[in-house]
PDB file of N, CA and C in Angstrom:
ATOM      1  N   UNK A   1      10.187  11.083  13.944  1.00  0.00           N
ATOM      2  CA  UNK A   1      10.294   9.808  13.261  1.00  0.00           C
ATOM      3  C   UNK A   1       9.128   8.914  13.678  1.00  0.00           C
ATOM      4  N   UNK A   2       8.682   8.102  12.628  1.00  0.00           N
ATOM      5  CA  UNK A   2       7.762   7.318  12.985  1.00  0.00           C
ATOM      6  C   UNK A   2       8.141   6.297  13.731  1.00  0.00           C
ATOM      7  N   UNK A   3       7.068   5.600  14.416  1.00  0.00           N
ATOM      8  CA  UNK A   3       8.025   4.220  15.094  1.00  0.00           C
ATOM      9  C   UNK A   3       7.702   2.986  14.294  1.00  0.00           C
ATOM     10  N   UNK A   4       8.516   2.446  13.564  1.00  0.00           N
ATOM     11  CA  UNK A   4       8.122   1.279  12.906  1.00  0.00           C
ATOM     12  C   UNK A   4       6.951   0.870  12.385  1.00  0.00           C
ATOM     13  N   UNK A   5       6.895   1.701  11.264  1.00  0.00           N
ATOM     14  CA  UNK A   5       5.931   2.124   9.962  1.00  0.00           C
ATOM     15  C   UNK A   5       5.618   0.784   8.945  1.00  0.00           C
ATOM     16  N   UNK A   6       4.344   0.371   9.070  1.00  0.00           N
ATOM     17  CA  UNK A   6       4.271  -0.421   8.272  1.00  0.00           C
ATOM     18  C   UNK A   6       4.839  -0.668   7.104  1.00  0.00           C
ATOM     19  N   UNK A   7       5.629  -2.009   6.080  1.00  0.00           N
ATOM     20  CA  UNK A   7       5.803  -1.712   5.137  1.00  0.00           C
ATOM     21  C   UNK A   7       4.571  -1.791   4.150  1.00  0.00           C
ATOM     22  N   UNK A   8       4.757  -0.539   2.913  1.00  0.00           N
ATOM     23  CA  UNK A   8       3.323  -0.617   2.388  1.00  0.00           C
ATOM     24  C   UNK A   8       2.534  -2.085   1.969  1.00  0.00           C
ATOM     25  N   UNK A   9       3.087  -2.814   1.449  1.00  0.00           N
ATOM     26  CA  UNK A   9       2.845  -3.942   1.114  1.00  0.00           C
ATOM     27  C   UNK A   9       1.830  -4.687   2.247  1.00  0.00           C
ATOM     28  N   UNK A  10       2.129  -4.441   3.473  1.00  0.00           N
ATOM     29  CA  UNK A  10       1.516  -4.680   4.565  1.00  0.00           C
ATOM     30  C   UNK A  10       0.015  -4.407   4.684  1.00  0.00           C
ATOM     31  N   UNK A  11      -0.348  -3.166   4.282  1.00  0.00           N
ATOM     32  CA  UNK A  11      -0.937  -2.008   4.197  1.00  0.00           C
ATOM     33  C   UNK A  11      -2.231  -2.893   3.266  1.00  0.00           C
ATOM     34  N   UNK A  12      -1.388  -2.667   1.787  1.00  0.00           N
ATOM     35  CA  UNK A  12      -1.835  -2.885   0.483  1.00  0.00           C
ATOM     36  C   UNK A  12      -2.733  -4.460   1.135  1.00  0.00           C
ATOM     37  N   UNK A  13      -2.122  -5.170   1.608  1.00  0.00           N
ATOM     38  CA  UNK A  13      -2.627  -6.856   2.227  1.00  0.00           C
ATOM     39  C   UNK A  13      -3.998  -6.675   3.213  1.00  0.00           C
ATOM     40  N   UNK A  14      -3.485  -6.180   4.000  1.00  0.00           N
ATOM     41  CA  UNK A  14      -4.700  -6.171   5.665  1.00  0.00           C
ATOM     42  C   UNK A  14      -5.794  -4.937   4.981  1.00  0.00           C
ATOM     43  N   UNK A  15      -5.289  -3.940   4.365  1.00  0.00           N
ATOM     44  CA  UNK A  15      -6.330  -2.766   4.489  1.00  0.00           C
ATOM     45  C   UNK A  15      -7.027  -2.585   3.170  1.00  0.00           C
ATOM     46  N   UNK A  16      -6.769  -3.760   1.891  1.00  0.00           N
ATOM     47  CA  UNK A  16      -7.217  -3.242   0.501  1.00  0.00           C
ATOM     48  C   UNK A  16      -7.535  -4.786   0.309  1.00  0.00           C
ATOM     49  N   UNK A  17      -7.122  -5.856   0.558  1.00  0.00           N
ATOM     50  CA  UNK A  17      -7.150  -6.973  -0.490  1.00  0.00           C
ATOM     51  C   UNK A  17      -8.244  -7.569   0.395  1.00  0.00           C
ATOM     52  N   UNK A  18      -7.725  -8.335   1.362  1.00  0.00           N
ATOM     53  CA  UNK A  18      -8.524  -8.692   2.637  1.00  0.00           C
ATOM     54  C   UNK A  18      -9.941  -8.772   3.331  1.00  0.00           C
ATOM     55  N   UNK A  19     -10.052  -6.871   3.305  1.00  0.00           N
ATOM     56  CA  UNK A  19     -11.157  -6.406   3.325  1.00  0.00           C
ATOM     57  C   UNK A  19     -12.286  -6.410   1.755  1.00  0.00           C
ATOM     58  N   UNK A  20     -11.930  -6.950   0.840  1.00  0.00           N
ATOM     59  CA  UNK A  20     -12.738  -6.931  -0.402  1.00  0.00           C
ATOM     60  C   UNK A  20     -12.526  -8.328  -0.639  1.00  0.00           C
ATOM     61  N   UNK A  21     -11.979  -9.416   0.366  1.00  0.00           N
ATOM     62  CA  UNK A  21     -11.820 -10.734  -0.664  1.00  0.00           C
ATOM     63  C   UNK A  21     -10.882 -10.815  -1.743  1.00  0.00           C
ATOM     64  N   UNK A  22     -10.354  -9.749  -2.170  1.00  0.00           N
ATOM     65  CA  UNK A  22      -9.629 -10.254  -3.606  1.00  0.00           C
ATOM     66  C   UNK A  22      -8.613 -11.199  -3.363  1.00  0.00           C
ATOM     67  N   UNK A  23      -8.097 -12.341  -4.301  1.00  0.00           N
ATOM     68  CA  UNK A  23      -6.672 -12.459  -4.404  1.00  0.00           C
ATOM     69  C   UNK A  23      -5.871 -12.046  -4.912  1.00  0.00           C
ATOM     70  N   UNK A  24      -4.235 -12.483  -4.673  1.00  0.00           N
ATOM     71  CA  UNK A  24      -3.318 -11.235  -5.547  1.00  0.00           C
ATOM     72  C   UNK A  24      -3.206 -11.850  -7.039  1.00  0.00           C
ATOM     73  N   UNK A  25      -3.846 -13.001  -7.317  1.00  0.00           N
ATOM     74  CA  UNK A  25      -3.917 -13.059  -8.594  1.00  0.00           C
ATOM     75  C   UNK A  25      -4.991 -11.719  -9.559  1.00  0.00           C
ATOM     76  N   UNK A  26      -5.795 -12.018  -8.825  1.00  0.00           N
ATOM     77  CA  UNK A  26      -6.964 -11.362  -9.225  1.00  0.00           C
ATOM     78  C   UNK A  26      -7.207  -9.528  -9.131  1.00  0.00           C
ATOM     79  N   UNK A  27      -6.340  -9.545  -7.828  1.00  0.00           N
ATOM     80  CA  UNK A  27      -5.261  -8.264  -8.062  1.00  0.00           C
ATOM     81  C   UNK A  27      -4.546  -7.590  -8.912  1.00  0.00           C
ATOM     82  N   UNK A  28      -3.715  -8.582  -9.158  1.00  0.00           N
ATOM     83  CA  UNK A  28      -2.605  -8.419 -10.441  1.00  0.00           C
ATOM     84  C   UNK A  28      -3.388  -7.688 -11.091  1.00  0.00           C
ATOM     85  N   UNK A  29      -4.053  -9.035 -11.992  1.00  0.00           N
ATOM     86  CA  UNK A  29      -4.498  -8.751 -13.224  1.00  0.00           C
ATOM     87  C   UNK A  29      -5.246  -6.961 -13.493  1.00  0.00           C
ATOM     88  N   UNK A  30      -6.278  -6.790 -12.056  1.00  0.00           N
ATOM     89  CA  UNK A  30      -6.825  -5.275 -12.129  1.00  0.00           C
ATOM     90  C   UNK A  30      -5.663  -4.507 -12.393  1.00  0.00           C
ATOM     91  N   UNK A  31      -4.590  -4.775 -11.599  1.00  0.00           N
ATOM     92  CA  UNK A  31      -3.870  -3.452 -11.231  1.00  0.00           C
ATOM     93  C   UNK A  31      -2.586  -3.281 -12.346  1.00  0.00           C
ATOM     94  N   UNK A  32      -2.732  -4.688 -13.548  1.00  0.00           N
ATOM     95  CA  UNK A  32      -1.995  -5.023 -14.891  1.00  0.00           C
ATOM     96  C   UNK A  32      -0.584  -4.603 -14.644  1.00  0.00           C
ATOM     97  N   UNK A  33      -0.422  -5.715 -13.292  1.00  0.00           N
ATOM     98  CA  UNK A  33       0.778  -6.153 -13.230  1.00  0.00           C
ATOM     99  C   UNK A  33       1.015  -7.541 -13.465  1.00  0.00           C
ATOM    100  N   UNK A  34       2.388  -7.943 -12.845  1.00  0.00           N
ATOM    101  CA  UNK A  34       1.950  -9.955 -13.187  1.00  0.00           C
ATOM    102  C   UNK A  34       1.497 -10.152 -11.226  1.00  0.00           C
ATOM    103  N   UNK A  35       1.468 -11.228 -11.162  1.00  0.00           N
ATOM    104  CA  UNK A  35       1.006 -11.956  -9.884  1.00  0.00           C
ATOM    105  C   UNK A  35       2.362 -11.818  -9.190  1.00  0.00           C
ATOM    106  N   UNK A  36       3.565 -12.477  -9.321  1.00  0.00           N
ATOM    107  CA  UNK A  36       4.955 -12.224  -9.388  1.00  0.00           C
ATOM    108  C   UNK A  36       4.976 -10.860  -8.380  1.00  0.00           C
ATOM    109  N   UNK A  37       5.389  -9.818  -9.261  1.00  0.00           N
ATOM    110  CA  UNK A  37       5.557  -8.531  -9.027  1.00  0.00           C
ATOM    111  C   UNK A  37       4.535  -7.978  -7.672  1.00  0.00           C
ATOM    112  N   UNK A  38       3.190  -8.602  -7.820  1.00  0.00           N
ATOM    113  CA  UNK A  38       2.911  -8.112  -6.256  1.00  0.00           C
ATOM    114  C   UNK A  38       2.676  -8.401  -4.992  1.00  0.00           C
ATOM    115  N   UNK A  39       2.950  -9.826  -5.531  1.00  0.00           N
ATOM    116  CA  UNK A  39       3.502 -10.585  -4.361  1.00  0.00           C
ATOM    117  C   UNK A  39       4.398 -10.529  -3.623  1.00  0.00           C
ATOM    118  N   UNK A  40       5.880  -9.879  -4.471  1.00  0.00           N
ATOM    119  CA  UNK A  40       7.369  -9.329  -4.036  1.00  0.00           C
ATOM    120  C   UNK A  40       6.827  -8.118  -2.742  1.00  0.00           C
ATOM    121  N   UNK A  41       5.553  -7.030  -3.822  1.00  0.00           N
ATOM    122  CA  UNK A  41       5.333  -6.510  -2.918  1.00  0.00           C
ATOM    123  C   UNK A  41       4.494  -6.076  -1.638  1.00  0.00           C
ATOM    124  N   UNK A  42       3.433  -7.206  -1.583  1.00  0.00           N
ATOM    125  CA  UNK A  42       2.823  -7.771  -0.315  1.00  0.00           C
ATOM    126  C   UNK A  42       3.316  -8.342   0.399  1.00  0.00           C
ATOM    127  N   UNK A  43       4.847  -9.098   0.149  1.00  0.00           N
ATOM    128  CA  UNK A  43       5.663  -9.691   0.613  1.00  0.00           C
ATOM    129  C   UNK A  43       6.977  -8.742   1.610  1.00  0.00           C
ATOM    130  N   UNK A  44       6.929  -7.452   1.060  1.00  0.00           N
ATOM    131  CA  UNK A  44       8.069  -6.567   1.086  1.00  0.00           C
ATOM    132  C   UNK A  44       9.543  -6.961   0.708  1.00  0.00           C
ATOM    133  N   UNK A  45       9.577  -7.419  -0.243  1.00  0.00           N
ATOM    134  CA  UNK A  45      10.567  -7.757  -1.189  1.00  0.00           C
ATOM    135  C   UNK A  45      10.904  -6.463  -2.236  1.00  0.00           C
ATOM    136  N   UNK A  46      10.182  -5.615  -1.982  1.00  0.00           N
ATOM    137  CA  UNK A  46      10.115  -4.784  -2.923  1.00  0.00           C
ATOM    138  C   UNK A  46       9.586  -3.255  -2.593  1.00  0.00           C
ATOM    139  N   UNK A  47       9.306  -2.339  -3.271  1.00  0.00           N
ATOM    140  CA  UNK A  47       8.393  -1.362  -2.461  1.00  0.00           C
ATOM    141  C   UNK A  47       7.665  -0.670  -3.580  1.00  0.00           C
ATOM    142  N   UNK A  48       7.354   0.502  -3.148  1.00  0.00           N
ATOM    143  CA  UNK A  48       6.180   0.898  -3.973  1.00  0.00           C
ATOM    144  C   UNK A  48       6.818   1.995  -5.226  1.00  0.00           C
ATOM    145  N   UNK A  49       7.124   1.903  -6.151  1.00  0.00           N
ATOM    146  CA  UNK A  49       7.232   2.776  -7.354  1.00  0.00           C
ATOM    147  C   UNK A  49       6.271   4.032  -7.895  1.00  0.00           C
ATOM    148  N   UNK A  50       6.986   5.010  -8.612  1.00  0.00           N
ATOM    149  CA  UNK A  50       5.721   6.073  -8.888  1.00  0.00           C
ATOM    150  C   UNK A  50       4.368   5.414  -9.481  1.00  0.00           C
ATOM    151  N   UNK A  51       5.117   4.272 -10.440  1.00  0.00           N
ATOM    152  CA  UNK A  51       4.174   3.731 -11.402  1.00  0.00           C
ATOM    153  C   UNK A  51       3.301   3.237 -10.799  1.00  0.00           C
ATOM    154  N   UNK A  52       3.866   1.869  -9.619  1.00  0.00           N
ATOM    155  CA  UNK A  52       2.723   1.673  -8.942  1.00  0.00           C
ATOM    156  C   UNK A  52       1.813   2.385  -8.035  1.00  0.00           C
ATOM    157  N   UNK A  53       2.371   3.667  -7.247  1.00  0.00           N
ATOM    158  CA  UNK A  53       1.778   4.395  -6.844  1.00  0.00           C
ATOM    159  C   UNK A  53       0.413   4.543  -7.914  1.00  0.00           C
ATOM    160  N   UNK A  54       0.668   5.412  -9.272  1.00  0.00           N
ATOM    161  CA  UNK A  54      -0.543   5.357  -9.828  1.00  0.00           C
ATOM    162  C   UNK A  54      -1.335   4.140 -10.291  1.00  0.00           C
ATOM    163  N   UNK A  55      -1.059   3.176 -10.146  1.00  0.00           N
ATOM    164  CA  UNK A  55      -1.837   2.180 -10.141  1.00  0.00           C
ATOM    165  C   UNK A  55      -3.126   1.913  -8.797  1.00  0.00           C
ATOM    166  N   UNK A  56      -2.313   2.150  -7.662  1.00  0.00           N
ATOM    167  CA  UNK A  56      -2.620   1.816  -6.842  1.00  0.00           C
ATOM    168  C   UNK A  56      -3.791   2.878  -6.198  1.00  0.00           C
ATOM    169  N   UNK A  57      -3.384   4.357  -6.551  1.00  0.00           N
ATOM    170  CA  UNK A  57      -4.530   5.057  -6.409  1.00  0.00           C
ATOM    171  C   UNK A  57      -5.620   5.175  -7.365  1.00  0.00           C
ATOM    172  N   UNK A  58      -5.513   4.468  -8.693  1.00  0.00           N
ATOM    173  CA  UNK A  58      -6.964   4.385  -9.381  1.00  0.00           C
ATOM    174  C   UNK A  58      -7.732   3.253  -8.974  1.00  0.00           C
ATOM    175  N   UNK A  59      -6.987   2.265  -8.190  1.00  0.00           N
ATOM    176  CA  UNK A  59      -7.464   0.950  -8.083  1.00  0.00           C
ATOM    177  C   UNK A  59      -8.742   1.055  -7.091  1.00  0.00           C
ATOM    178  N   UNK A  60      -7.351   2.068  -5.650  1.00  0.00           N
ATOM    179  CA  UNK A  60      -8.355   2.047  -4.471  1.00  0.00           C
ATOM    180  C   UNK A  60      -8.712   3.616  -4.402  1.00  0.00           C
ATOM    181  N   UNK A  61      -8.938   4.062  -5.145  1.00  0.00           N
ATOM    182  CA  UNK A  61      -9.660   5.592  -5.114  1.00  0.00           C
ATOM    183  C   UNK A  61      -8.205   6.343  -4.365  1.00  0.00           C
ATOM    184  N   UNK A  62      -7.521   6.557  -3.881  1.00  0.00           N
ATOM    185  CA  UNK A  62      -6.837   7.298  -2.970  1.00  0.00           C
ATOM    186  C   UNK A  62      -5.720   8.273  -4.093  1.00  0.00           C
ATOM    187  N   UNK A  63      -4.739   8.376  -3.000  1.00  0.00           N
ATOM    188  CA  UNK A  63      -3.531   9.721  -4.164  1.00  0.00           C
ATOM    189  C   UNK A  63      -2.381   8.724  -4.250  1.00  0.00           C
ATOM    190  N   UNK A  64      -1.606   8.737  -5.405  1.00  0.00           N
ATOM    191  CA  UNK A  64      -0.133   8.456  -5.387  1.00  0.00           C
ATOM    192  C   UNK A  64       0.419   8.674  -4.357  1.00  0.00           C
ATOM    193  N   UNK A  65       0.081   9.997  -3.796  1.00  0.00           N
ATOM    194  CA  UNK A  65       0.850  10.775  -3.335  1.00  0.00           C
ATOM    195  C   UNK A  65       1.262   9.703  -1.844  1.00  0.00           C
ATOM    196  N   UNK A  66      -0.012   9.234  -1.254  1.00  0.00           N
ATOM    197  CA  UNK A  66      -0.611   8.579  -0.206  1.00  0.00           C
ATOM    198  C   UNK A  66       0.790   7.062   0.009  1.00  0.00           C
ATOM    199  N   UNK A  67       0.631   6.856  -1.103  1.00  0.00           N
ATOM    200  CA  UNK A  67       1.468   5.579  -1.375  1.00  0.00           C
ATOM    201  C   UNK A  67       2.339   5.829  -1.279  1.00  0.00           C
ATOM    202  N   UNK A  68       3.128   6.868  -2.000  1.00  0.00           N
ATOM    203  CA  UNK A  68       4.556   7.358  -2.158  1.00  0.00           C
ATOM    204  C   UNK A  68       4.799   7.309  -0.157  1.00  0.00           C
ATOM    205  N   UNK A  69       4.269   8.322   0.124  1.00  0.00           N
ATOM    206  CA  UNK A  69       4.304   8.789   1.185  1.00  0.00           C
ATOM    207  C   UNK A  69       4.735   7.623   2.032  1.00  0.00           C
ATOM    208  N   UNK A  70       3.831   6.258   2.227  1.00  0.00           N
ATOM    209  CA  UNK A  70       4.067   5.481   3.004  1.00  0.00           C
ATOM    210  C   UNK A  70       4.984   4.705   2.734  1.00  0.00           C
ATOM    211  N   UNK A  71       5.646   4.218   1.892  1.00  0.00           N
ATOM    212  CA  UNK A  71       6.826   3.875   1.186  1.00  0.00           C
ATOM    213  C   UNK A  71       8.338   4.864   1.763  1.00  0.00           C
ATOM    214  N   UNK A  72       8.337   5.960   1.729  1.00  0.00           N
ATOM    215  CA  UNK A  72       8.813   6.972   1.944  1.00  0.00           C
ATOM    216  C   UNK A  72       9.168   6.687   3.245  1.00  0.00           C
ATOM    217  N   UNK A  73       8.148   6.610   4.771  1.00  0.00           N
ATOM    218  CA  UNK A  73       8.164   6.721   5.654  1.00  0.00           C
ATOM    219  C   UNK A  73       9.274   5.391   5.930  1.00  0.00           C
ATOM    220  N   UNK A  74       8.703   4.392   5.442  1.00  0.00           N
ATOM    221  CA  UNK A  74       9.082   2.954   6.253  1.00  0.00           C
ATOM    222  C   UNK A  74      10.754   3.023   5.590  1.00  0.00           C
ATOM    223  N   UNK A  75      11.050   3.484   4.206  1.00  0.00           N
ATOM    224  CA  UNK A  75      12.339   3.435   4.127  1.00  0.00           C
ATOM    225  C   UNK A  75      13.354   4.337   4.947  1.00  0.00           C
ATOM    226  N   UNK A  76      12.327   5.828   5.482  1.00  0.00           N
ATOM    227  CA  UNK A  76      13.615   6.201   5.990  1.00  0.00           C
ATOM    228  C   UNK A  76      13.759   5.669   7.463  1.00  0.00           C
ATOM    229  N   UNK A  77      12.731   4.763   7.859  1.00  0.00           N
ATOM    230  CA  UNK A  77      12.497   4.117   9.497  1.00  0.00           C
ATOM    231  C   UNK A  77      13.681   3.179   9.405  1.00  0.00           C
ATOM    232  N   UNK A  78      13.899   2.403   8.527  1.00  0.00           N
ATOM    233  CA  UNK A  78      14.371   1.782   7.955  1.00  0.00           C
ATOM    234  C   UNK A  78      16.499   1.962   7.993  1.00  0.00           C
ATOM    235  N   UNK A  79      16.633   3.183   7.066  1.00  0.00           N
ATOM    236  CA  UNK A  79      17.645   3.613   7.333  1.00  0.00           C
ATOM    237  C   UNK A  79      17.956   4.512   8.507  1.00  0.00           C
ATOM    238  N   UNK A  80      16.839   5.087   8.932  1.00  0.00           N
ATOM    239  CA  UNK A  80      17.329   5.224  10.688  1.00  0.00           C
ATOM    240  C   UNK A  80      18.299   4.536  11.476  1.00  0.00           C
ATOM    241  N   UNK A  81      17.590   3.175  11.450  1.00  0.00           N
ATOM    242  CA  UNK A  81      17.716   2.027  12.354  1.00  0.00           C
ATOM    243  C   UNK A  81      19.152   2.126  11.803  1.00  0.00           C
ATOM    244  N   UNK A  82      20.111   2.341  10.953  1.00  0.00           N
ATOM    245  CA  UNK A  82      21.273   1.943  10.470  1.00  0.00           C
ATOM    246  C   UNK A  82      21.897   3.163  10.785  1.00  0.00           C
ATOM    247  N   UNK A  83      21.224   4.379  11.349  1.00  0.00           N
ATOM    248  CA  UNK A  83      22.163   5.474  11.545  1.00  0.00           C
ATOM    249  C   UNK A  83      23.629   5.275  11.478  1.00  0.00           C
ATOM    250  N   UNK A  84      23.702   4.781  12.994  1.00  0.00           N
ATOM    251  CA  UNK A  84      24.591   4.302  13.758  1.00  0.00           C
ATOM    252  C   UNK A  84      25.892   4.074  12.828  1.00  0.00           C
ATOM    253  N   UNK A  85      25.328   3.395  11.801  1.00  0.00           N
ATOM    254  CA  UNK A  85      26.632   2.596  10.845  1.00  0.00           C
ATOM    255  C   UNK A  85      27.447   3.831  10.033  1.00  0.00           C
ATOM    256  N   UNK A  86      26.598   4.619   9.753  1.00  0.00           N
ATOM    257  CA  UNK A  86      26.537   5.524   8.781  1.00  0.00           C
ATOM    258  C   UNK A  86      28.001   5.987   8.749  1.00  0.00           C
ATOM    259  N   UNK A  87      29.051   6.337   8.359  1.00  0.00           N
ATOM    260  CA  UNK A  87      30.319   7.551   8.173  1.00  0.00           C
ATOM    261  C   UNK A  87      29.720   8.553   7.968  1.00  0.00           C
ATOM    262  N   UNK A  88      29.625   9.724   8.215  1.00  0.00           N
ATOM    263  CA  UNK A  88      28.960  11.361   7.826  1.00  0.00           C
ATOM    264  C   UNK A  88      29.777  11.976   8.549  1.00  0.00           C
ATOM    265  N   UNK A  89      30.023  12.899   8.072  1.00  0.00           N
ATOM    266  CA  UNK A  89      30.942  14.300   8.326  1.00  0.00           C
ATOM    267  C   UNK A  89      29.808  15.195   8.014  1.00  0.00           C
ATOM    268  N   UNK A  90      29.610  16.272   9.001  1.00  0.00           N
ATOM    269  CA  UNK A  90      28.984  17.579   8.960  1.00  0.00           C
ATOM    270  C   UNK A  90      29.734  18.643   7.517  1.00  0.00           C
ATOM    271  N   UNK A  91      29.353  18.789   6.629  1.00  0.00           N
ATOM    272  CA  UNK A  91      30.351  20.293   5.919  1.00  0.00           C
ATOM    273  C   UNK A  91      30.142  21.247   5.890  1.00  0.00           C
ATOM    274  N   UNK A  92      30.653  22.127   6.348  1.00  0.00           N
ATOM    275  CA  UNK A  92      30.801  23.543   6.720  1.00  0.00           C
ATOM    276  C   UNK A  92      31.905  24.342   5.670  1.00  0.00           C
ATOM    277  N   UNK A  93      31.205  25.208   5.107  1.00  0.00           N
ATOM    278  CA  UNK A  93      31.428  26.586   4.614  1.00  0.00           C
ATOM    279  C   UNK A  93      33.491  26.312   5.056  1.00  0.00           C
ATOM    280  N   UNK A  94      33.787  26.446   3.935  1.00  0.00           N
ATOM    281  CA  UNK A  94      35.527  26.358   3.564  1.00  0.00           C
ATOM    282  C   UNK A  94      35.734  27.785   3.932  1.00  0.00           C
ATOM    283  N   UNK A  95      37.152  27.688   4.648  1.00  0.00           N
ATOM    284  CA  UNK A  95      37.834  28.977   4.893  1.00  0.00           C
ATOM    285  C   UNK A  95      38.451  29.596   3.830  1.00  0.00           C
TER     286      UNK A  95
END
């Protein structure tokens, strides 16, 4: 398990916008979403979708896959942390 995995949005902020100056208006508009919508998810209000995945890898050269992936990670860090709560029963093969 990872240890407390950025959420992508995080990511998308410090390692893509930041480093080029953009704003998320100006964002948006490239990545033809509204301003709204990626703010939720620079914000982590939200997370990353297939759709935006492909948005996000034509934008910044990279893979869906990349995005998915990190999205992926932080939710299951995420429901880790809630193990604990969980009800689960093991099922095993009926007699």
């Amino acid at each position: 398990m990872m240890h407390n995995p950025p959420h992508p949005g995080e990511v998308i902020r410090e390692l893509c916008l930041e480093p080029l100056g953009i704003t998320v208006t100006a964002a948006a508009k490239a990545l033809g979403v509204s301003r709204k919508a990626l703010s939720e998810l620079l914000n982590g209000k939200t997370g990353i979708s297939p759709e935006m995945a492909l948005r996000l890898s034509i934008a910044f050269d990279t893979t869906p896959e990349s995005w998915l992936s990190q999205q992926m990670h932080y939710d299951l860090w995420q429901a880790e942390k809630k193990l604990k709560d969980l009800r689960v029963e093991k099922l095993t093969l009926a007699a």
